[in-house]
Protein backbone atom coordinates (compact mmCIF):
# COMPACT_ATOMS: atom_id res chain seq x y z
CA UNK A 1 -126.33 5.54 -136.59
CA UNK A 2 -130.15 5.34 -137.24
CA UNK A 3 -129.91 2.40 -135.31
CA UNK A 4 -128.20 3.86 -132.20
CA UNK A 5 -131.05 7.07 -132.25
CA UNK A 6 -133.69 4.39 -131.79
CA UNK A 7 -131.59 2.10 -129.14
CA UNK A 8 -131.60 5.27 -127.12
CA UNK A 9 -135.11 6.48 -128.04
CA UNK A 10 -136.10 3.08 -126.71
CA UNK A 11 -134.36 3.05 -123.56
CA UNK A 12 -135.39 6.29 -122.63
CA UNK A 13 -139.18 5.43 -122.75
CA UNK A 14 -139.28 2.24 -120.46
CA UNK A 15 -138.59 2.07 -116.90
CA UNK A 16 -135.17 2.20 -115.76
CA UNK A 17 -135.85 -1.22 -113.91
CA UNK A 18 -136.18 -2.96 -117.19
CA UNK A 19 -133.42 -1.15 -119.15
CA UNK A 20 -130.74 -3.44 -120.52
CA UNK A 21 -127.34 -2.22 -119.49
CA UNK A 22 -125.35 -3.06 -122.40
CA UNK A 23 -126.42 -4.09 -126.08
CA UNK A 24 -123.88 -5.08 -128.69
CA UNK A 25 -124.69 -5.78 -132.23
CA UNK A 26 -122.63 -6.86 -135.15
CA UNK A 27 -123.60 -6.16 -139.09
CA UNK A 28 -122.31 -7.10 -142.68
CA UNK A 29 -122.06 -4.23 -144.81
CA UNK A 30 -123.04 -5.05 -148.39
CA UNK A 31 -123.18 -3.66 -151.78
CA UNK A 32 -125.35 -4.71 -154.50
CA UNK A 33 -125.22 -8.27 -155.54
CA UNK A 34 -124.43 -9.15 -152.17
CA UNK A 35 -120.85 -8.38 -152.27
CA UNK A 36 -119.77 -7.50 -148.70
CA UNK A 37 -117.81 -4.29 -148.31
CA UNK A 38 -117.44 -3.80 -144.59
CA UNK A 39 -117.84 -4.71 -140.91
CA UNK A 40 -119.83 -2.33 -138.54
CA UNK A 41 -119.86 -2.90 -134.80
CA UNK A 42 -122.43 -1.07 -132.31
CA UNK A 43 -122.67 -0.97 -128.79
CA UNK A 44 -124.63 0.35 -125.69
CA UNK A 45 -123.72 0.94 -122.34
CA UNK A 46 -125.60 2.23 -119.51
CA UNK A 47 -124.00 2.99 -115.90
CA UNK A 48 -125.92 4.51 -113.58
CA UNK A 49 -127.18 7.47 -114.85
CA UNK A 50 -124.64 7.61 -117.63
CA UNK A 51 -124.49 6.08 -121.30
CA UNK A 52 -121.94 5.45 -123.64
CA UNK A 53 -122.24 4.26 -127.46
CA UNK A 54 -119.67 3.15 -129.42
CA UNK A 55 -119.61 2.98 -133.72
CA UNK A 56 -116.37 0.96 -135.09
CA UNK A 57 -116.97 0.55 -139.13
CA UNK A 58 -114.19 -0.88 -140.96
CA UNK A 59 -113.94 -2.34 -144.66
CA UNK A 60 -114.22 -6.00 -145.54
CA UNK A 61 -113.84 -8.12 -148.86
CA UNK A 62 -113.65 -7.04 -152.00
CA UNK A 63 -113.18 -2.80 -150.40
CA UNK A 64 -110.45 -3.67 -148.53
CA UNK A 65 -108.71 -4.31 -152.11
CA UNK A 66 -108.67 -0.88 -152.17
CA UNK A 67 -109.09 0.93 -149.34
CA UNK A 68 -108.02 -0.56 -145.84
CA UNK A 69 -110.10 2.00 -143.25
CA UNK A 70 -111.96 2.14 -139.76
CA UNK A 71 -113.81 4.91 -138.50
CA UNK A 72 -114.41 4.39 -134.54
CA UNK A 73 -116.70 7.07 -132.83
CA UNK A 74 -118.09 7.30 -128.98
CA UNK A 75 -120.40 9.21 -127.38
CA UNK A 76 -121.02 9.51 -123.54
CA UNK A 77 -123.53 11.61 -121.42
CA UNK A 78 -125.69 11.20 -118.63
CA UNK A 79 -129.98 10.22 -118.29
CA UNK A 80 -131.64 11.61 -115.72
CA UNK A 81 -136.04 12.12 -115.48
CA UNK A 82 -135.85 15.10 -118.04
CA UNK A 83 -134.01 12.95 -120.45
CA UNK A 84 -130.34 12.62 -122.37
CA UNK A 85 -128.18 15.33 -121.51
């Protein structure tokens, strides 16, 4: 989520002109030793003057054992000249 904060600090300091509409990112989730534990997916959307972000986390390898979860949250709101709203 510290991720997302900073996609949308970022956007919200350049010029709308140069603004990407969408980002998507993909992550391993790991736990010490390297062993992976989950999947997290991210993405950005931008429409106009409105955003949406999207969080889908879900456990992988040797977690999934025992526990077999996702978690999936979205956010949407508008940008206008004062900011996120």
């Amino acid at each position: 989520m510290k991720l997302l904060g900073f996609l949308i600090a970022l956007f919200a300091s350049v010029p709308a002109a140069s603004q990407p509409t969408q980002v998507d990112s993909e992550y391993v989730v790991t736990a010490s030793g390297g062993i992976t534990i989950g999947r997290a997916k991210a993405s950005f959307t931008r429409k106009g003057d409105t955003y949406s972000i999207r969080s889908e986390l879900r456990s992988d390898g040797a977690l999934k054992v025992f526990l077999d979860d996702q978690f999936t949250t979205e956010s949407t709101a508008r940008v206008d000249n004062e900011g996120l709203k």
